[in-house]
C-alpha atoms as a PDB file:
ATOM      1  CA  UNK A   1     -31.223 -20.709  10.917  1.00  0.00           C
ATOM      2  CA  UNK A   2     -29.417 -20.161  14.365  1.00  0.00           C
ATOM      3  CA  UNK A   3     -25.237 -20.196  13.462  1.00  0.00           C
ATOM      4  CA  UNK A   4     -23.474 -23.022  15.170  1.00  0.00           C
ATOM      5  CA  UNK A   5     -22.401 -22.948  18.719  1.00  0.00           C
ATOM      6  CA  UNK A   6     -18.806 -21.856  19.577  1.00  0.00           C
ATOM      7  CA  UNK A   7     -15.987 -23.827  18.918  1.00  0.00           C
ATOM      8  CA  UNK A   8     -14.077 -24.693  22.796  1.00  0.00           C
ATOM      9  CA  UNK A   9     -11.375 -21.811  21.803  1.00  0.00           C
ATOM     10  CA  UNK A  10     -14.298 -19.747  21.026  1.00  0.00           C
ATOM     11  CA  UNK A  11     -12.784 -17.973  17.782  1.00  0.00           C
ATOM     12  CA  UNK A  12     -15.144 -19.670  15.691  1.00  0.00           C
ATOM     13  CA  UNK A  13     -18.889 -18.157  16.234  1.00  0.00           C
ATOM     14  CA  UNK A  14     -17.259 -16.385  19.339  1.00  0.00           C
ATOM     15  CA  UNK A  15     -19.722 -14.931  21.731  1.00  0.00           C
ATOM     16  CA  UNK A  16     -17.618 -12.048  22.038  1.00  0.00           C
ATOM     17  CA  UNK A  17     -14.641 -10.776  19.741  1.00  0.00           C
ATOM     18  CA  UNK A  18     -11.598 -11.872  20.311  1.00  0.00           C
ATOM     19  CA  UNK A  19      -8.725  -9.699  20.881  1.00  0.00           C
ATOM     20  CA  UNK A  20      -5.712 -10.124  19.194  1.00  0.00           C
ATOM     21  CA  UNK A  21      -2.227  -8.161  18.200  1.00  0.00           C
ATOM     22  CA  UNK A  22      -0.409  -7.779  15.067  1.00  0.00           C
ATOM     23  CA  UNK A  23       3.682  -6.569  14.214  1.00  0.00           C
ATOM     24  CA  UNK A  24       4.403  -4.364  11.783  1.00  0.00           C
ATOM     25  CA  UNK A  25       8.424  -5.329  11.260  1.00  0.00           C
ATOM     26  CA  UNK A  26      10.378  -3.087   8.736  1.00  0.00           C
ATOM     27  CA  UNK A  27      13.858  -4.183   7.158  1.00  0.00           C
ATOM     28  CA  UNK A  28      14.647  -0.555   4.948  1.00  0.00           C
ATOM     29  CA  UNK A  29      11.300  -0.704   2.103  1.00  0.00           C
ATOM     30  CA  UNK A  30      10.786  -4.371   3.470  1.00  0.00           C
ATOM     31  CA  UNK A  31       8.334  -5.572   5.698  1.00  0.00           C
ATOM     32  CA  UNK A  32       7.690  -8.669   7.740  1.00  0.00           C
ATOM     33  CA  UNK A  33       5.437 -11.291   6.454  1.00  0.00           C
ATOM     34  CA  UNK A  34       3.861 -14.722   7.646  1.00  0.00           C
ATOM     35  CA  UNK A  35       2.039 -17.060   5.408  1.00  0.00           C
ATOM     36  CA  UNK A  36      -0.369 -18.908   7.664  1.00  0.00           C
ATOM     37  CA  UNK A  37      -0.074 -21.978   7.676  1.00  0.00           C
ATOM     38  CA  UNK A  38      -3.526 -23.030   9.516  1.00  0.00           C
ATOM     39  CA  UNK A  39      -7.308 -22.268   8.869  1.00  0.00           C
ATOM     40  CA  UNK A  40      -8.682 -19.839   8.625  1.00  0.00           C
ATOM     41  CA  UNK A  41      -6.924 -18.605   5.699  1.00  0.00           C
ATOM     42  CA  UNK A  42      -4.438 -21.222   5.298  1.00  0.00           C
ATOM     43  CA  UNK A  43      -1.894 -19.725   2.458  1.00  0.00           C
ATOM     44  CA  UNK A  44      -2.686 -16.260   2.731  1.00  0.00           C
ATOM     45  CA  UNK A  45       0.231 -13.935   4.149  1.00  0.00           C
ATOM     46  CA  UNK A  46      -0.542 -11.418   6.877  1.00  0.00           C
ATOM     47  CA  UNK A  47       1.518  -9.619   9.909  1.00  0.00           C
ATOM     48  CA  UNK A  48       2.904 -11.656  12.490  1.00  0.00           C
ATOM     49  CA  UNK A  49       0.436 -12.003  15.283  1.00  0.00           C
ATOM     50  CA  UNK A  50      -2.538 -13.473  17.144  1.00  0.00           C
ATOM     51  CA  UNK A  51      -4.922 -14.054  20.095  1.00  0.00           C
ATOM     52  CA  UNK A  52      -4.105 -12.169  23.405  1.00  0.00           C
ATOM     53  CA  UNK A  53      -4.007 -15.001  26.115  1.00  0.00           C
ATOM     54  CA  UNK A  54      -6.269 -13.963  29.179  1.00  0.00           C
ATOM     55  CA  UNK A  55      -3.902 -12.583  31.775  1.00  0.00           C
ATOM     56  CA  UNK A  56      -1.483 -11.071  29.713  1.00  0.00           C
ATOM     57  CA  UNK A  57      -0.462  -7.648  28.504  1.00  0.00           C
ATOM     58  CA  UNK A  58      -0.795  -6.323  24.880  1.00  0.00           C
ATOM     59  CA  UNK A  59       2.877  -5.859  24.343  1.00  0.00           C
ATOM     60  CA  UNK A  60       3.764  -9.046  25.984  1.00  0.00           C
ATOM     61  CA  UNK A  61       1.551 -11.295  23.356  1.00  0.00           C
ATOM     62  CA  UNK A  62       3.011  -9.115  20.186  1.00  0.00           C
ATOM     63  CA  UNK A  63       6.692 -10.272  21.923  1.00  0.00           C
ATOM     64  CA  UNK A  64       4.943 -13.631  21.953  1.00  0.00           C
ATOM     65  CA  UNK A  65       3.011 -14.620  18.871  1.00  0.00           C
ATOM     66  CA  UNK A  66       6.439 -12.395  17.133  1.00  0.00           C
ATOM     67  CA  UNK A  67       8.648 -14.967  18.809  1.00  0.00           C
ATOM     68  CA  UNK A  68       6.317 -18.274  18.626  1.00  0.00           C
ATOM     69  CA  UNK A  69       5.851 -17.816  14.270  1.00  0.00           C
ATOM     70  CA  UNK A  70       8.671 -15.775  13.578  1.00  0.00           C
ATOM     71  CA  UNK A  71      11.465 -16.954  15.756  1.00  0.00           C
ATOM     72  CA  UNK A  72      12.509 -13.273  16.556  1.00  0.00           C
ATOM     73  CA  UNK A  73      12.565 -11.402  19.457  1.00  0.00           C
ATOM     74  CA  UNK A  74      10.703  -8.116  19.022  1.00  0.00           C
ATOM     75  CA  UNK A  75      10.281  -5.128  21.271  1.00  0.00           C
ATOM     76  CA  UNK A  76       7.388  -3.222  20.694  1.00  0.00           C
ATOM     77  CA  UNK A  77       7.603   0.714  20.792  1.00  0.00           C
ATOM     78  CA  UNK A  78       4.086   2.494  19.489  1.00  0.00           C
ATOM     79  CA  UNK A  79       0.391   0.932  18.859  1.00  0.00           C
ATOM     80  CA  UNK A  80       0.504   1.909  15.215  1.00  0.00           C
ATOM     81  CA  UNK A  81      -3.510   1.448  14.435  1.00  0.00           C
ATOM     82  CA  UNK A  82      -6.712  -0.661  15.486  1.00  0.00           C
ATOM     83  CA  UNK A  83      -8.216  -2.789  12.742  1.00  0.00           C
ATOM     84  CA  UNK A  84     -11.944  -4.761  13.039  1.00  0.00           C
ATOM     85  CA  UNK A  85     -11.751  -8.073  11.268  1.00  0.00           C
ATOM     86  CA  UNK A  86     -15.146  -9.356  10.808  1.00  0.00           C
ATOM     87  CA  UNK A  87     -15.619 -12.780   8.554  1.00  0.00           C
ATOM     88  CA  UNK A  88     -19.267 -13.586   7.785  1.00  0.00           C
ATOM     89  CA  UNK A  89     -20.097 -17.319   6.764  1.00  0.00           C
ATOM     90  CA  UNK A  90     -23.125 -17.427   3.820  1.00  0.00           C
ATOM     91  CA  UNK A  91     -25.360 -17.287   5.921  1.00  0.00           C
ATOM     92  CA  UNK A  92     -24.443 -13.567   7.246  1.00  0.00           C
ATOM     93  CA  UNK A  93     -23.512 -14.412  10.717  1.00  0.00           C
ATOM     94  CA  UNK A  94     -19.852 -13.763  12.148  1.00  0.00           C
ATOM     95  CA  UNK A  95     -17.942 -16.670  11.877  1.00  0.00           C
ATOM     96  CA  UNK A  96     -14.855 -14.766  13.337  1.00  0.00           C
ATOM     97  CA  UNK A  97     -14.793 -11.753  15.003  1.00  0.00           C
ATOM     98  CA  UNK A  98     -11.190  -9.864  15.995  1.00  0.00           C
ATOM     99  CA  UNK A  99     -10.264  -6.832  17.174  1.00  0.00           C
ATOM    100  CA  UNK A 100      -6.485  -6.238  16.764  1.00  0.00           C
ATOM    101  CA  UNK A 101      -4.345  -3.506  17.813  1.00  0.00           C
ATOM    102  CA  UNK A 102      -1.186  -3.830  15.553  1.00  0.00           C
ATOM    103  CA  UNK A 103       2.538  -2.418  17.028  1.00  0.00           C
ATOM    104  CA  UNK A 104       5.346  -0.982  15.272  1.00  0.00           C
ATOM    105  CA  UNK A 105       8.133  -3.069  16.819  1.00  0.00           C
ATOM    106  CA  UNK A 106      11.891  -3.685  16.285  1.00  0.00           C
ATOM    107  CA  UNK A 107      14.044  -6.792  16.095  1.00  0.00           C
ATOM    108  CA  UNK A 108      16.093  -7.068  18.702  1.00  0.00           C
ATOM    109  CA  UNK A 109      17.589 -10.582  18.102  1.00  0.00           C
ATOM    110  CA  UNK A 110      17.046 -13.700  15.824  1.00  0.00           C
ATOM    111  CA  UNK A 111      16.786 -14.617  12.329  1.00  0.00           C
ATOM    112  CA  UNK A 112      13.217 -15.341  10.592  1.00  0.00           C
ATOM    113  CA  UNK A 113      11.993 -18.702  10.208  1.00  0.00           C
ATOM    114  CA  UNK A 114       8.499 -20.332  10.274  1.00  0.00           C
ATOM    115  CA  UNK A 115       7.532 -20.982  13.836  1.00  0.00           C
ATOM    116  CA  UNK A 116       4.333 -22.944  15.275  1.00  0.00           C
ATOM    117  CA  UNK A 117       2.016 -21.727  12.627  1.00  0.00           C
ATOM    118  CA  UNK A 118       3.243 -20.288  10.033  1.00  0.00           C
ATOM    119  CA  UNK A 119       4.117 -21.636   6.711  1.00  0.00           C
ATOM    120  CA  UNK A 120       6.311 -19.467   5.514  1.00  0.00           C
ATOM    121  CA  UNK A 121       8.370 -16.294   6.669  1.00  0.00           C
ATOM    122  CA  UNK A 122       9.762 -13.491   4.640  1.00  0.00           C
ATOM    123  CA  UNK A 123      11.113 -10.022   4.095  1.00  0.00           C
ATOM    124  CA  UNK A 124       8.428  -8.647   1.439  1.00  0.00           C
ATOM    125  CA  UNK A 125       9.612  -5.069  -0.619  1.00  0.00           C
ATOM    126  CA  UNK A 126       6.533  -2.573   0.212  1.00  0.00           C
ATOM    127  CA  UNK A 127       6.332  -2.416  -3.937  1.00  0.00           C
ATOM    128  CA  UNK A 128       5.893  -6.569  -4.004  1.00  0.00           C
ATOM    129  CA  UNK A 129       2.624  -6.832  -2.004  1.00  0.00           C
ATOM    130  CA  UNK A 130       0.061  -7.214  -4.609  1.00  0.00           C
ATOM    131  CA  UNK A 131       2.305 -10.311  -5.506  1.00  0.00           C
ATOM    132  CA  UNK A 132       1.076 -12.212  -2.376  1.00  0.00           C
ATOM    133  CA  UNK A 133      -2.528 -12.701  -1.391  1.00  0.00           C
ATOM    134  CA  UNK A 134      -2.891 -11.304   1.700  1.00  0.00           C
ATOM    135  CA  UNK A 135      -5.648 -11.562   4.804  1.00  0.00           C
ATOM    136  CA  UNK A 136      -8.211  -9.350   3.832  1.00  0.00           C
ATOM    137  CA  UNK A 137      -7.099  -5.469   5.686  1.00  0.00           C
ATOM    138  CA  UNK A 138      -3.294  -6.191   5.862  1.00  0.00           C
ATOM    139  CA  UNK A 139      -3.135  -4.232   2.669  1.00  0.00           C
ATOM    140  CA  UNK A 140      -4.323  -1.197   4.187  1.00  0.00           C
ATOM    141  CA  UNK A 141      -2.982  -1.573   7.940  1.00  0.00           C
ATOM    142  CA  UNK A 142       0.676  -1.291   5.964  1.00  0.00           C
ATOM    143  CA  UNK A 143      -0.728   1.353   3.786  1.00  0.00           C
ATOM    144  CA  UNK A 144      -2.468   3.651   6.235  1.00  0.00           C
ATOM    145  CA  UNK A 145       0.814   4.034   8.712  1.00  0.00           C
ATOM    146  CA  UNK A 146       3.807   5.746   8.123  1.00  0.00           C
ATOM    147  CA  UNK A 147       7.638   3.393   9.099  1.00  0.00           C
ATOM    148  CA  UNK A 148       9.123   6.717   8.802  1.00  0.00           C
ATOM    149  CA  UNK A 149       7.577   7.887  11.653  1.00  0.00           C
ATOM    150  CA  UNK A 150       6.308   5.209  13.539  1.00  0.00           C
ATOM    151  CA  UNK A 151       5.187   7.313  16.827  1.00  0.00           C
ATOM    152  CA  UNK A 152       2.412   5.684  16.502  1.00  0.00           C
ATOM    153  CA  UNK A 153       0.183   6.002  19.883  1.00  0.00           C
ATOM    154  CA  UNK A 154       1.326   5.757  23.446  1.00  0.00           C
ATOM    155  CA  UNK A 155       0.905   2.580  25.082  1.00  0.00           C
ATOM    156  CA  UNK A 156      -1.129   2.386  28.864  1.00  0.00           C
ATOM    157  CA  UNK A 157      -0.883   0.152  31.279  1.00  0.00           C
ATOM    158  CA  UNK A 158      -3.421  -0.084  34.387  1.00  0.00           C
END
């Protein structure tokens, strides 16, 4: 059985993967959260982020999805890791497909507060995580880098 044709934003069955960014905010041992508040994974907490908009620059849609379901306004400063989301439906086919490079960024102004779609916004304590059920990988995005030393990787532009 063929998997159904792509959805008009094509992130459903995409024909190719869709690109996306991700924030990884810290507050001292507290990090960033949104609860989604739209399918798919409607409930489930993850990084602020999303779908890079054709036309524009990495860093400019983290400052972007940041601002439009966080309220704040974020500067990004390293690429902090690449992460492959792949979500099969039952009958093994991708159903989504992302590729997301995820930023260490700082606040520079605002207060959190759900924006567009999110459900929910919070600080979250590092040692509170497995309270929350979180998007399959965010776990071990926040786990494999290092907020003390967020170098991270240097950002090109061409």
């Amino acid at each position: 059985m063929t998997p159904p044709a792509p959805t008009a934003d094509n992130r459903r069955y995409p024909n190719r993967p869709v690109l996306g960014v991700g924030a990884l905010i810290y507050k001292g041992n507290s990090i960033l959260l949104v609860q989604r508040g739209q399918d798919p994974l409607k409930g489930y907490w993850s990084l602020p982020g999303g779908a890079v908009e054709t036309g524009e620059l990495l860093g400019d849609a983290v400052v972007r999805e940041v601002r439009e379901e966080t309220g704040l306004i974020v500067e990004p400063t390293a690429v902090a890791t690449l992460f492959e989301r792949v979500m099969r439906d039952e009958r093994g086919s991708a159903e989504y497909h992302y590729v997301l490079v995820d930023y260490f960024c700082r606040v520079l102004s605002g207060e959190p507060r759900a924006g567009s779609d999110s459900a929910a916004v919070e600080w979250v304590p590092l040692s509170a995580l497995d309270t929350r059920p979180l998007t399959q990988g965010t776990r071990q995005v926040i786990a494999a880098v290092d907020p003390a030393r967020p170098a991270g990787l240097p950002v090109f532009q061409a």
